[in-house]
Protein backbone atom coordinates (compact mmCIF):
# COMPACT_ATOMS: atom_id res chain seq x y z
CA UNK A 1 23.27 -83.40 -153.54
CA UNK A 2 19.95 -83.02 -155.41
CA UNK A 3 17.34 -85.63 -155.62
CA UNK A 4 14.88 -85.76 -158.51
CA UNK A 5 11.39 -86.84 -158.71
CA UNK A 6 10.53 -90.13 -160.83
CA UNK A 7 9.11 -88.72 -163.73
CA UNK A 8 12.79 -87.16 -164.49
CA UNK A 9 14.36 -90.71 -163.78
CA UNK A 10 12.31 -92.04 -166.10
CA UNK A 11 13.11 -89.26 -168.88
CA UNK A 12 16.84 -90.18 -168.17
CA UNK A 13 16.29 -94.17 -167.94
CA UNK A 14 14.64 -94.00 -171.78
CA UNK A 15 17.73 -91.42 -172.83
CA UNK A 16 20.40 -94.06 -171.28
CA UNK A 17 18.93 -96.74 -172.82
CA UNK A 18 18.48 -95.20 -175.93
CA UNK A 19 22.76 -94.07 -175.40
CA UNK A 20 23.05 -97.67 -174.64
CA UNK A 21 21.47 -98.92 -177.91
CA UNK A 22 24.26 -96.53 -179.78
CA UNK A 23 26.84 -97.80 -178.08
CA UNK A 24 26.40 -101.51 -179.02
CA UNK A 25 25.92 -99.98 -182.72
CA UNK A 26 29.14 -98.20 -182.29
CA UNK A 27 30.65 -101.66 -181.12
CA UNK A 28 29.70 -103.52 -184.05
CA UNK A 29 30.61 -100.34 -186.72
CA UNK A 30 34.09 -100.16 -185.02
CA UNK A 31 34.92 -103.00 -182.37
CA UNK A 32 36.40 -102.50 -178.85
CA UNK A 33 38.81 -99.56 -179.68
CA UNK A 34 35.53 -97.52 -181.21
CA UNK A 35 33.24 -98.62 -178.22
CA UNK A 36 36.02 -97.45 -175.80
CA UNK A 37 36.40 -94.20 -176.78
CA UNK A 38 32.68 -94.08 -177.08
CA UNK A 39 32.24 -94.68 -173.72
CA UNK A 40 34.49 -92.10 -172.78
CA UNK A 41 31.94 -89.39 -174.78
CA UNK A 42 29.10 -91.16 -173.37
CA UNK A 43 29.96 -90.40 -169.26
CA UNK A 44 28.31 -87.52 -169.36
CA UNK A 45 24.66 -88.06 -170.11
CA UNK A 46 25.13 -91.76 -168.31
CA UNK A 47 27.23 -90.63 -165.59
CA UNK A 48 27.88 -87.18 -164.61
CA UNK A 49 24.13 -85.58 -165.95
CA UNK A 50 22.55 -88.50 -163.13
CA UNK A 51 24.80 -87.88 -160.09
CA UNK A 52 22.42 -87.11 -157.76
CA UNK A 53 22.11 -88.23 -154.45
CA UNK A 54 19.47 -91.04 -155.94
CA UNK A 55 22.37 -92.61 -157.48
CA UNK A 56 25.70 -92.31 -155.50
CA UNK A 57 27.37 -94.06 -152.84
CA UNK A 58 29.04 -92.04 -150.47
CA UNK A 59 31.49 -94.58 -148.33
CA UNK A 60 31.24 -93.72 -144.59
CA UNK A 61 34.71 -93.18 -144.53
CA UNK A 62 37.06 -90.90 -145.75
CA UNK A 63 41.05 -90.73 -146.31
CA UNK A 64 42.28 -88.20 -143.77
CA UNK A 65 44.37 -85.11 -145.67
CA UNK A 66 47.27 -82.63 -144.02
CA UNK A 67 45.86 -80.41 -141.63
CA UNK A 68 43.54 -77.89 -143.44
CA UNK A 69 44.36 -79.46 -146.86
CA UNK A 70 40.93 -79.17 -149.66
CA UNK A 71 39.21 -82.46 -149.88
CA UNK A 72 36.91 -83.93 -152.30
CA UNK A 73 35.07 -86.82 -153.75
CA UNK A 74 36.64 -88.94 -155.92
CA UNK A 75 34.72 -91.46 -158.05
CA UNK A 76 36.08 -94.48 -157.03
CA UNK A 77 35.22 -96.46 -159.93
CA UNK A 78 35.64 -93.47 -162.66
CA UNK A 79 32.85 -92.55 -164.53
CA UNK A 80 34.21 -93.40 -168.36
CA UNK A 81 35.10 -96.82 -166.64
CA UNK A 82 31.28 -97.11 -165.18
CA UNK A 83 30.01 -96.31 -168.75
CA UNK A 84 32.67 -99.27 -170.64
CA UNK A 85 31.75 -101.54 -167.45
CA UNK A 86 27.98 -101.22 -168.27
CA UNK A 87 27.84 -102.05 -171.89
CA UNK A 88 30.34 -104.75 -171.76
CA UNK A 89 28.52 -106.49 -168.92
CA UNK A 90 25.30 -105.69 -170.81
CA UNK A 91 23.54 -104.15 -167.36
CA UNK A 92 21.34 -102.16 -169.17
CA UNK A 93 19.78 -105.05 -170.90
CA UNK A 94 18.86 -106.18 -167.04
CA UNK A 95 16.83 -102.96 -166.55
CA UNK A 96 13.50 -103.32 -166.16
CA UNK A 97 12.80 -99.76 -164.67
CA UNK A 98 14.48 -96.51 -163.83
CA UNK A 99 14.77 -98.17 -160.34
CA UNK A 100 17.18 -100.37 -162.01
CA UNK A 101 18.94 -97.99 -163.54
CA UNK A 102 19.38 -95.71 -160.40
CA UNK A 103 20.54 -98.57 -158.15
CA UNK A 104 23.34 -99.72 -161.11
CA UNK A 105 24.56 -96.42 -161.00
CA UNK A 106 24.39 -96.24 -157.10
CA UNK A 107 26.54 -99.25 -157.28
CA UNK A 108 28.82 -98.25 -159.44
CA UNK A 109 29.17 -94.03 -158.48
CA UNK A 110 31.17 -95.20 -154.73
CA UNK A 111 32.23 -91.57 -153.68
CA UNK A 112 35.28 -91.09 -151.21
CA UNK A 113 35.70 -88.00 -149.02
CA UNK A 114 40.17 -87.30 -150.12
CA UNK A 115 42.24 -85.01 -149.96
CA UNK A 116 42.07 -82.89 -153.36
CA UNK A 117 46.43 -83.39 -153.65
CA UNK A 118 45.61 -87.21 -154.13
CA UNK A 119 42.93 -86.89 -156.29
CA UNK A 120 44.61 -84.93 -158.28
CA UNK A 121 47.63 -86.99 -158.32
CA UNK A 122 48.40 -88.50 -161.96
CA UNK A 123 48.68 -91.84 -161.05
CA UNK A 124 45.82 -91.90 -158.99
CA UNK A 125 44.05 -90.24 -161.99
CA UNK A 126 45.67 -93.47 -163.92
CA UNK A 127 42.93 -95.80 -163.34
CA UNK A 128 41.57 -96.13 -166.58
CA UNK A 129 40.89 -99.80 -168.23
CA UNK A 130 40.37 -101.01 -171.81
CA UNK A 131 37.52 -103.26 -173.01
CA UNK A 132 39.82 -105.95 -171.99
CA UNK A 133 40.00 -105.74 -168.64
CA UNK A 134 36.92 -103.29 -167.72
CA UNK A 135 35.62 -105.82 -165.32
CA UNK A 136 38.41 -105.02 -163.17
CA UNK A 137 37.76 -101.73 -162.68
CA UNK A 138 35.24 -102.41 -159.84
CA UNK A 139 38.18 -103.55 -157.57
CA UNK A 140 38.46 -100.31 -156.50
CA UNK A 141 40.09 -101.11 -153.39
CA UNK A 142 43.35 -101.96 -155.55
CA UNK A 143 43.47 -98.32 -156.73
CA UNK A 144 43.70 -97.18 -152.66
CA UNK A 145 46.12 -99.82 -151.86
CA UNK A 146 48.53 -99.04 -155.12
CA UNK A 147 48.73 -95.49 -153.19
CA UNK A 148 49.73 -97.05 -150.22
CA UNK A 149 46.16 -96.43 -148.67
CA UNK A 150 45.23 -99.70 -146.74
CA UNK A 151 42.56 -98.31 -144.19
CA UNK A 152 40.22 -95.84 -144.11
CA UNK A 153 38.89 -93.71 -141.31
CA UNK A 154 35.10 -93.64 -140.68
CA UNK A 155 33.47 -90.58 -141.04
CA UNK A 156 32.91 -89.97 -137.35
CA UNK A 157 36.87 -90.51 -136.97
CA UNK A 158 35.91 -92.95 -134.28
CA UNK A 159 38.33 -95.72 -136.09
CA UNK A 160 39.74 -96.94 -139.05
CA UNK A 161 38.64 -100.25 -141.18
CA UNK A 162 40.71 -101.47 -143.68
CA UNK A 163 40.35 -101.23 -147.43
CA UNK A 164 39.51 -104.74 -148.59
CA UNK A 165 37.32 -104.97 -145.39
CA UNK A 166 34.73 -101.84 -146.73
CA UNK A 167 35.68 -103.08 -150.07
CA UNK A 168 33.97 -106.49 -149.25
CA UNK A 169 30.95 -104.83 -147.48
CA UNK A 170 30.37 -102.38 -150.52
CA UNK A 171 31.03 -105.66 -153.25
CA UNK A 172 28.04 -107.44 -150.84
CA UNK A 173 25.51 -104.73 -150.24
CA UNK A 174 25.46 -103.63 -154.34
CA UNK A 175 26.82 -107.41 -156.34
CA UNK A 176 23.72 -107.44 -157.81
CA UNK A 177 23.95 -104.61 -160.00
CA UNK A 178 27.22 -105.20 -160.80
């Protein structure tokens, strides 16, 4: 992944905020259903347009696939989630710099090494939350274990830790920005 010098993260820290700022007007126009769907839109410039290797996680694990099967990184979190999770936990208002905003989003972006036939899997895709219940989208280590995933391997294959153990080392090392 790319990196990207700080004049660009500041460009993109003044256009989230400023995606931020519509948001909350969207919120107040058309309440949680409106803000929802708006966040969904929104993943894009917030999300997706800033996943560079500034602002991702990559866990030092990985779920092992079938002998030769296509893996991939799945956004643990998912990014329409990250965008609802932000504005209802008003983390953008906690920004002070695009330093904040880069280390939010490295928080949030947790990347897992999977196979691409679990990705892809509908009810693994299924992890989307309402304005609700956003806050428990972080509890990503639910997601794995509702797939019957309850360890992971480390990337050097040298052994396996379980979910709510890398869970709890992730939740420490980024609470702050969360």
């Amino acid at each position: 992944m790319a990196k990207r010098s700080l004049e660009k993260w500041n460009n993109q820290f003044l256009i989230v905020q400023k995606t931020f700022e519509s948001i909350s007007e969207l919120y107040a126009i058309g309440g949680e259903k409106l803000v929802t769907e708006a966040c969904v839109a929104y993943r894009n410039p917030v999300v997706f347009d800033n996943q560079v290797s500034d602002a991702v996680f990559e866990l030092p694990f990985y779920i092992p696939g079938y002998g030769g099967e296509k893996m991939t990184h799945d956004h643990l979190i998912g990014m329409s989630n990250i965008v609802l999770y932000i504005h209802k936990r008003g983390l953008n208002k906690n920004w002070n710099s695009s330093s904040d905003f880069i280390q939010t989003l490295k928080a949030l972006q947790v990347l897992l090494l999977m196979p691409k036939s679990l990705n892809d899997k509908g009810s693994f895709k299924d992890w989307q939350f309402d304005y609700s219940n956003i806050e428990n989208c972080i509890y990503w280590n639910q997601k794995l274990k509702r797939e019957g995933i309850t360890t992971l391997t480390a990337e050097n294959g040298q052994f396996e830790a379980s979910v709510d153990d890398v869970w709890t080392e992730w939740y420490n090392q980024f609470k702050n920005y969360l």
